[in-house]
Protein backbone atom coordinates (compact mmCIF):
# COMPACT_ATOMS: atom_id res chain seq x y z
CA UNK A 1 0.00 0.00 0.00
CA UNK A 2 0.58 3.87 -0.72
CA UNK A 3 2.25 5.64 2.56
CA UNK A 4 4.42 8.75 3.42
CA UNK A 5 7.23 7.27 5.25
CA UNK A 6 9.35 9.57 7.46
CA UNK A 7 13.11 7.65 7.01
CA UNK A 8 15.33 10.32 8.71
CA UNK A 9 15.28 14.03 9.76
CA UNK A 10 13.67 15.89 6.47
CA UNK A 11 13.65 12.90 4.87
CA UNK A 12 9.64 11.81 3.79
CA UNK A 13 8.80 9.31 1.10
CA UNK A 14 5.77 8.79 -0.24
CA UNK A 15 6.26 4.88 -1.46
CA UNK A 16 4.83 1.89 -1.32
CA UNK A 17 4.81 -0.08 2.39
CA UNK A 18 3.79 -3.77 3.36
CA UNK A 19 0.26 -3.99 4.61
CA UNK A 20 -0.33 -3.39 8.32
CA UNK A 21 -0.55 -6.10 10.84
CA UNK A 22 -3.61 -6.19 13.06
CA UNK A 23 -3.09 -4.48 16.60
CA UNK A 24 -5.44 -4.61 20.15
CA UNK A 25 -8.52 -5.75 21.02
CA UNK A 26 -10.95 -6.70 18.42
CA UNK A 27 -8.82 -4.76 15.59
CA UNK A 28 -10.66 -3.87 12.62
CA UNK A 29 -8.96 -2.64 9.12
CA UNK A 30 -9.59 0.86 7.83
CA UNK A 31 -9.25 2.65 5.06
CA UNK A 32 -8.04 5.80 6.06
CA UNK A 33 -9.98 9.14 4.82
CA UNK A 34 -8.61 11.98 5.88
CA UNK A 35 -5.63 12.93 7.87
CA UNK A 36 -4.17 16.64 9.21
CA UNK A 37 -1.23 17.59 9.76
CA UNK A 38 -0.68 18.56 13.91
CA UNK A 39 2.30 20.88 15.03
CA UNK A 40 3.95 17.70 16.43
CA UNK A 41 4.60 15.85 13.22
CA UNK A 42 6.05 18.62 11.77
CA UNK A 43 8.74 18.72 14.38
CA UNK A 44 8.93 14.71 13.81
CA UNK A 45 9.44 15.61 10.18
CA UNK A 46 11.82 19.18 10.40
CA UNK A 47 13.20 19.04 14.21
CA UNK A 48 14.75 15.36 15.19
CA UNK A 49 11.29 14.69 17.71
CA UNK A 50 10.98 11.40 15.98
CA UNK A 51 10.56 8.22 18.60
CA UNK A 52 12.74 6.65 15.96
CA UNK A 53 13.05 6.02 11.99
CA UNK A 54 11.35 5.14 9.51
CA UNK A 55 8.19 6.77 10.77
CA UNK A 56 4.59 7.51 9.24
CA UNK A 57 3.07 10.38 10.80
CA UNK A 58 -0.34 10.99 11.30
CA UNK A 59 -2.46 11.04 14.80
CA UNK A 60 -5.52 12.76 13.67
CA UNK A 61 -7.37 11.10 10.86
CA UNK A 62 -10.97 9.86 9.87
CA UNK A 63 -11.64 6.20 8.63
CA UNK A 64 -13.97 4.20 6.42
CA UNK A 65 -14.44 0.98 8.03
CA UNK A 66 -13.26 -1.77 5.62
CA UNK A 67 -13.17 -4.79 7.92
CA UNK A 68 -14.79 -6.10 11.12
CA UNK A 69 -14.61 -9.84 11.78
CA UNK A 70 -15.14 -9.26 15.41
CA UNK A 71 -17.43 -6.23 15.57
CA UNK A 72 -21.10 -6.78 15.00
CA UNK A 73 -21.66 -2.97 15.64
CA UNK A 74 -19.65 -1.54 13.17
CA UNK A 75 -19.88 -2.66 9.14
CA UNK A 76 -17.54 -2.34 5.67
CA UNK A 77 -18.95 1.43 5.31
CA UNK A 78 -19.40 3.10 8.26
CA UNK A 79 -17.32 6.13 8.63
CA UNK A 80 -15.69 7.21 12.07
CA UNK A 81 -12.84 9.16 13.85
CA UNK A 82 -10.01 7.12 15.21
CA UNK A 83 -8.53 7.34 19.07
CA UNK A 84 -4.38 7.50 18.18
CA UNK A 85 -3.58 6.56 21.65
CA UNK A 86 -3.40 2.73 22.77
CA UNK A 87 -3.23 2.23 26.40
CA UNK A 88 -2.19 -0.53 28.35
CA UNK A 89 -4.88 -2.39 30.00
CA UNK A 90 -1.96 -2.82 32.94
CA UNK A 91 -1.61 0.91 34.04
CA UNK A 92 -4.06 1.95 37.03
CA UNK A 93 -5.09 4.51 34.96
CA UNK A 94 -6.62 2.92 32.65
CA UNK A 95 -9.19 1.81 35.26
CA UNK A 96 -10.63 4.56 35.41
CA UNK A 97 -10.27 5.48 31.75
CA UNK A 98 -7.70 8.04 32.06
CA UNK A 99 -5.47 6.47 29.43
CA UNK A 100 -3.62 9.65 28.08
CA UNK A 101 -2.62 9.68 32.02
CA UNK A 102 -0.81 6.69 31.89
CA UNK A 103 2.55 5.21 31.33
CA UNK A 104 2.85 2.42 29.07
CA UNK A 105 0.60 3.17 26.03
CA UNK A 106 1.32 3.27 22.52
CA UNK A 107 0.27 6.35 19.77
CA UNK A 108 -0.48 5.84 15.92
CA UNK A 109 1.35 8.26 14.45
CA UNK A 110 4.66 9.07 16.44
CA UNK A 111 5.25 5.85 18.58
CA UNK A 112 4.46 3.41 15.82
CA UNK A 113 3.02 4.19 12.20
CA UNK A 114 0.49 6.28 11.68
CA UNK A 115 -2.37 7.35 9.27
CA UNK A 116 -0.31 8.92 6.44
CA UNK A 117 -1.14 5.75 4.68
CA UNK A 118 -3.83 3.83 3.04
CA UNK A 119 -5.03 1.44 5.64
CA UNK A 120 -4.48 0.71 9.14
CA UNK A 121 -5.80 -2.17 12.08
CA UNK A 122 -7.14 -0.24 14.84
CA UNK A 123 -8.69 -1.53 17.74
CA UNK A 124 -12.31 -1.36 17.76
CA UNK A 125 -12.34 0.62 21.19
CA UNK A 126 -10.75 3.53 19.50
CA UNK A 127 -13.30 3.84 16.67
CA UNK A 128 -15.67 6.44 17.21
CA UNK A 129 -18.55 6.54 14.58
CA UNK A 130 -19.49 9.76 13.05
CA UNK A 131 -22.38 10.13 10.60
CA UNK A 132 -22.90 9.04 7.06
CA UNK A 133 -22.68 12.99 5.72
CA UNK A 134 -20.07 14.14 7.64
CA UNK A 135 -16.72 15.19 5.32
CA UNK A 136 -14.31 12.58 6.21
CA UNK A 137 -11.42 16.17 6.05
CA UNK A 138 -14.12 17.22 9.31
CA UNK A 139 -14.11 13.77 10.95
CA UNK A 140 -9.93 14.02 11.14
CA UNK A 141 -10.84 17.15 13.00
CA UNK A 142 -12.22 15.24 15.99
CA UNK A 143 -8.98 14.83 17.82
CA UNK A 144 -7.47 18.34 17.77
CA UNK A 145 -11.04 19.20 18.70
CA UNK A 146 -10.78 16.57 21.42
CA UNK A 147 -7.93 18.45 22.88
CA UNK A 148 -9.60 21.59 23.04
CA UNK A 149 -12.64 20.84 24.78
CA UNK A 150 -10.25 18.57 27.09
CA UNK A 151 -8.46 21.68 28.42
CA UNK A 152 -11.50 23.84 28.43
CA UNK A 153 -13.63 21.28 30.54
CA UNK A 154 -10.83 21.87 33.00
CA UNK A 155 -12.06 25.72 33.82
CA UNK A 156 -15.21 26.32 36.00
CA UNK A 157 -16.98 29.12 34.39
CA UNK A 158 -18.02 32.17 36.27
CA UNK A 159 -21.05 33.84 35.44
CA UNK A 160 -21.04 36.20 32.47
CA UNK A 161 -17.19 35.29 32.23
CA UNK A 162 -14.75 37.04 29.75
CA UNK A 163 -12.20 34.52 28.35
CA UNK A 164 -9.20 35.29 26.32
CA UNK A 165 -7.30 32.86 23.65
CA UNK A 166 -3.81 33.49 23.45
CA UNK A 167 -2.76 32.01 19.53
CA UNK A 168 -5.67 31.56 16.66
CA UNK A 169 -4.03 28.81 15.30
CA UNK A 170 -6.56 25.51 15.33
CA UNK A 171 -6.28 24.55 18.62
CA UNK A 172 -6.76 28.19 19.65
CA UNK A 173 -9.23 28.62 17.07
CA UNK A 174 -11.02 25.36 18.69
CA UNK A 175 -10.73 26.29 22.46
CA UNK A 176 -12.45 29.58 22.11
CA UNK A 177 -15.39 28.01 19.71
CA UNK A 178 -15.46 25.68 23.41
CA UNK A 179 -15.18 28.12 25.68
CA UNK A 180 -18.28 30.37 23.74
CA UNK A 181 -20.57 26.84 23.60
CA UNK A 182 -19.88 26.04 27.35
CA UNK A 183 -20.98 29.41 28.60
CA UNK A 184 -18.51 32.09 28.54
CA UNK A 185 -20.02 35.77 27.79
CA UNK A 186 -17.19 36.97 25.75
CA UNK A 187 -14.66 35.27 23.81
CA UNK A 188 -11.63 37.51 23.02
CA UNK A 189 -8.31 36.08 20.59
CA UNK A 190 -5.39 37.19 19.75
CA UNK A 191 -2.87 36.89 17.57
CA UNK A 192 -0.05 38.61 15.55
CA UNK A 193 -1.38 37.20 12.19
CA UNK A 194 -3.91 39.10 9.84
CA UNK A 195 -5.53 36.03 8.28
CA UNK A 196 -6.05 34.18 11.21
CA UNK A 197 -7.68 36.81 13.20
CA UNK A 198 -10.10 37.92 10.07
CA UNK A 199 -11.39 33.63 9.85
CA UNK A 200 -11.90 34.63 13.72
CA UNK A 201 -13.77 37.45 13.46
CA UNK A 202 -15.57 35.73 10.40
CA UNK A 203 -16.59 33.20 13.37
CA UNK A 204 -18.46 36.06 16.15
CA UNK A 205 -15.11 36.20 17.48
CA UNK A 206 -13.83 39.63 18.97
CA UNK A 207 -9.70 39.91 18.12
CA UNK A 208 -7.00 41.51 19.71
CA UNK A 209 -3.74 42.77 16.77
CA UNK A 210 -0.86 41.20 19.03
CA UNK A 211 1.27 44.00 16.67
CA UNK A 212 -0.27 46.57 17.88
CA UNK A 213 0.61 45.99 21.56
CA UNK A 214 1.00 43.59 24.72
CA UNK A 215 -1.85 41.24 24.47
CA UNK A 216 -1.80 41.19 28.40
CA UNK A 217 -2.72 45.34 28.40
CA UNK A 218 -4.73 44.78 25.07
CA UNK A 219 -6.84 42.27 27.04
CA UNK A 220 -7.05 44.62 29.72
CA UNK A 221 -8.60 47.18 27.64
CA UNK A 222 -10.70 45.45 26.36
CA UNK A 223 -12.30 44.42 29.75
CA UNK A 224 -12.15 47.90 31.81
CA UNK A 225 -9.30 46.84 33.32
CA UNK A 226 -9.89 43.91 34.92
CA UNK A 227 -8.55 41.21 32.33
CA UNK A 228 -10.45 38.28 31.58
CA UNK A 229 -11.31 35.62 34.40
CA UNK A 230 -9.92 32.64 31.85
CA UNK A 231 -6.96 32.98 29.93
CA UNK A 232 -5.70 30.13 27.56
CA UNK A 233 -2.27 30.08 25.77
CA UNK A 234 -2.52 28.21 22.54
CA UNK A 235 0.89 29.38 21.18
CA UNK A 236 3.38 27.24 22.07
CA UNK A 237 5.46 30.25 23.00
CA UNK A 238 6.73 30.99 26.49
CA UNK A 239 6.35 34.42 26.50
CA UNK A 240 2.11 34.13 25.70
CA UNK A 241 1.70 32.21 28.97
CA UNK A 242 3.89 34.99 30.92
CA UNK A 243 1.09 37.44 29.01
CA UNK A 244 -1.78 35.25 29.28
CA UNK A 245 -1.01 35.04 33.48
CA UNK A 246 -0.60 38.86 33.37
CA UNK A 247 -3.67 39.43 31.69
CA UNK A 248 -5.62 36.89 33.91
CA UNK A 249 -8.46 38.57 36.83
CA UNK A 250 -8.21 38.47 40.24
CA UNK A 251 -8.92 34.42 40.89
CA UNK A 252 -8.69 34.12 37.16
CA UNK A 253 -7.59 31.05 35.48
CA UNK A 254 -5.10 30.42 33.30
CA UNK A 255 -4.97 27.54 30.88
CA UNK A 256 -1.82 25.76 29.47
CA UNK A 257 -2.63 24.35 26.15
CA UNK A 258 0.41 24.24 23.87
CA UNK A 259 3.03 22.68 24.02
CA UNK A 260 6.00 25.23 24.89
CA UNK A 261 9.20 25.62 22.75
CA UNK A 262 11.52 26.59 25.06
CA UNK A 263 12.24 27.07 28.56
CA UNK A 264 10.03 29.85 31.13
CA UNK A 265 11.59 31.81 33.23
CA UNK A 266 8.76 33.75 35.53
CA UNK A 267 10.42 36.66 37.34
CA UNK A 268 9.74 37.18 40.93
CA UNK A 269 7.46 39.91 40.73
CA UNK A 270 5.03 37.89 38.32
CA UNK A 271 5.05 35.23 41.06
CA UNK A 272 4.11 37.08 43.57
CA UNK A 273 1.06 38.56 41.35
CA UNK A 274 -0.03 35.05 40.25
CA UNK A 275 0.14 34.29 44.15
CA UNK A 276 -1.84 37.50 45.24
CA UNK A 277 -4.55 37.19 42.95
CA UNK A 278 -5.06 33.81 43.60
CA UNK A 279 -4.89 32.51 40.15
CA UNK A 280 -5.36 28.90 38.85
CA UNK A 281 -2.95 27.36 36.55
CA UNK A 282 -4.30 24.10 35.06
CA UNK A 283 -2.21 21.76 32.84
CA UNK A 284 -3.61 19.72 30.06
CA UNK A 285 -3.13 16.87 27.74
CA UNK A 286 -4.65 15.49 25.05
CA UNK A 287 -8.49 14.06 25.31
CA UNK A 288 -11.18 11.42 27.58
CA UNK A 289 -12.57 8.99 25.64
CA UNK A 290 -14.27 6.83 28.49
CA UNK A 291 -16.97 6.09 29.21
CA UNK A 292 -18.13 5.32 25.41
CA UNK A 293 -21.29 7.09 24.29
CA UNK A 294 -20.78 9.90 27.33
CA UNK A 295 -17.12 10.73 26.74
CA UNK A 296 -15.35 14.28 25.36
CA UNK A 297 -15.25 12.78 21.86
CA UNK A 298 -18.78 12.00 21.56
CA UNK A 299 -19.14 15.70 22.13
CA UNK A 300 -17.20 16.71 19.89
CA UNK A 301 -18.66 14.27 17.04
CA UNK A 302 -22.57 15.52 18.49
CA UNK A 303 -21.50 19.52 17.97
CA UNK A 304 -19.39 19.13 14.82
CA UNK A 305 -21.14 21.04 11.61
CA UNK A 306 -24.09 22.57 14.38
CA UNK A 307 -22.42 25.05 16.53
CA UNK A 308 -18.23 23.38 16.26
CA UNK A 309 -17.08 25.00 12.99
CA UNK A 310 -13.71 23.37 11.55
CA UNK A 311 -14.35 24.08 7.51
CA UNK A 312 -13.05 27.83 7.85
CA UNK A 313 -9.80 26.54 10.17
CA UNK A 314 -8.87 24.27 7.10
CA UNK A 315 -6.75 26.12 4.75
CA UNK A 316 -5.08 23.22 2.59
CA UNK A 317 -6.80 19.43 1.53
CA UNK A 318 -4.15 18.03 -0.69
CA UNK A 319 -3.55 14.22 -2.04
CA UNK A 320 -1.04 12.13 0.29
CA UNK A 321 1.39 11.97 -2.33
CA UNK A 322 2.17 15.61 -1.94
CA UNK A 323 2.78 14.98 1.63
CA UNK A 324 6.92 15.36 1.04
CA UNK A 325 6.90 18.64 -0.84
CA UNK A 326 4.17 19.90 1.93
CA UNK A 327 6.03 19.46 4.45
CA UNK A 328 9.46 21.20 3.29
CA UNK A 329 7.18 23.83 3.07
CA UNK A 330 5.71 24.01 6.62
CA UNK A 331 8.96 23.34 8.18
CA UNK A 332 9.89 26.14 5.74
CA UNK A 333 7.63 28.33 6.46
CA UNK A 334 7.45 29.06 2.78
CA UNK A 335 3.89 29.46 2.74
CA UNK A 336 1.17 30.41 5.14
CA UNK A 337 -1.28 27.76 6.38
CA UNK A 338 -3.58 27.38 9.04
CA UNK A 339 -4.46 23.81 9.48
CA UNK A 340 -3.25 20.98 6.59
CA UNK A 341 -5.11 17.74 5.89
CA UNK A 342 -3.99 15.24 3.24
CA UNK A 343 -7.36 13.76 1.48
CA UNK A 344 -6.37 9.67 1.56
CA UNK A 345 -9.37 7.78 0.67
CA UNK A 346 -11.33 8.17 -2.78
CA UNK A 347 -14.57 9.14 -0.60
CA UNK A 348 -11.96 11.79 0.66
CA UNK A 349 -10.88 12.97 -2.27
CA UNK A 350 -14.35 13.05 -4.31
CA UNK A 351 -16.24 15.08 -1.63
CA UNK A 352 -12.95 17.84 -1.94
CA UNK A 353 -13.15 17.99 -5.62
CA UNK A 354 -17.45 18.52 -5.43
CA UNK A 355 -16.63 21.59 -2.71
């Protein structure tokens, strides 16, 4: 079968690989359908972050179900977002379905191969079904949306709350679309880029031009001086979450969503502000998927294309085998994208081309 393969550092193939081999509980074979591109594999791909060579990427993908021998519920067909992470039925966390929590599990995409290909085994535990019309480009949206509501579910939501989103990038994008169906008032996001924050505002969203000013006093304006009681850094960047806890309320909270590239260094005087107004700091990582049928995915799938928009986030649907070129140019930075999906399956690829 057709794959990307990562083989080194800036090295990806798009060739042909041997079928996969079944894997977990009850696996049933997939045809994959869609598949974006996360933050993550392009550091696999452009930074050394690789768990090891060859590779192929791809955590966050949609399925057509192709075979299931030992799954009377699902049949060849049925379309459905796939779980990347594979716990271990031995960790204590898994007992009370907090797999991502655990130690010993393994993840399509980055521990072993991924969905940058044209079939995979998964486990029938990790299939989530999504309906018959849904675009298989919004099912692959599932897990980043996962993540989001994840890290937003963490925050208890005052009253008429003010929230701010720090980066309007898809996770960021995601989190405030959360934070605006679970309750919050006002939804403000920032961001230094002019495209991003224009597919915002397309969205209800009010923006904040990170150019025009620190997005800590920006936010502060914008709320009569009291800064919003939930701020979320979606960046990546160390210096957002020193902003995002200066821009936080009095008993505000402040969210850590990405995934920082480089070290923090809060001075003393910050510290002491984060101490005297009493703010909470809340750490997060990736998505809940138990109990099945009640679980942060089958949220996501039940708001996707009513009141979770992912369409206007999507900038680029492109065929696998451009997958090598793409992702020179992401690492690059030689074009501007927001979020990347590679359009696998023919299904995939025919409901792109009638857009």
């Amino acid at each position: 079968m057709k794959a990307a393969i990562l083989n080194g550092l800036n090295d990806l193939e798009y060739t042909d690989i041997p079928d996969p081999e079944p894997v977990g509980d009850n696996p049933v074979l997939v045809r994959v359908g869609a598949v974006g591109v996360c933050g993550s594999d392009v550091l696999r791909y452009g930074h050394g972050k690789a768990y090891h060579y060859p590779l192929v990427l791809g955590h966050e993908f949609s399925a057509i179900v192709e075979e299931a021998p030992h799954s009377p519920g699902l049949g060849a067909g049925d379309r459905a977002a796939v779980f990347p992470l594979l716990h271990s039925h031995e960790d204590p966390m898994s007992e009370i379905g907090e797999y991502a929590l655990g130690t010993g599990y393994d993840y399509f995409g980055s521990r072993r191969h991924g969905a940058m290909s044209e079939r995979m085994w998964v486990p029938e535990r990790n299939i989530f079904r999504v309906p018959n019309d849904m675009p298989l480009t919004h099912a692959a949206m599932v897990e980043p949306a996962g993540v989001a509501l994840h890290a937003m579910l963490k925050v208890q939501i005052p009253t008429h709350a003010t929230a701010l989103v720090i980066g309007a990038g898809p996770i960021g994008a995601l989190a405030a679309q959360w934070l605006r169906i679970l309750g919050c008032s006002r939804v403000l996001v920032a961001d230094i880029d002019d495209r991003k924050l224009e597919i915002m505002s397309g969205l209800g969203f009010e923006t904040l031009d990170a150019k025009t000013g620190d997005t800590a006093e920006l936010a502060k304006a914008a709320t009569g001086g009291w800064g919003p009681q939930i701020a979320v850094e979606a960046t990546g960047n160390p210096s957002a979450l020193i902003q995002a806890i200066e821009a936080a309320s009095v008993q505000g909270q402040v969210v850590l969503l990405g995934d920082l590239s480089g070290d923090l260094h809060l001075a003393k005087a910050a510290v002491s502000s984060l101490l005297r107004r009493e703010l909470r700091l809340y750490g997060t990582w990736n998505a809940k998927v138990a109990p099945k049928g009640r679980s942060e995915w089958d949220m996501v799938i039940a708001h996707l294309g009513r009141d979770l928009h992912v369409d206007e986030l999507i900038s680029h649907v492109l065929p696998l085998e451009e997958a090598p070129g793409t992702f020179r140019q992401l690492t690059d930075r030689a074009i501007w994208y927001n979020k990347v999906l590679f359009a696998v399956s023919a299904e995939a690829q025919a409901e792109v081309r009638a857009k």
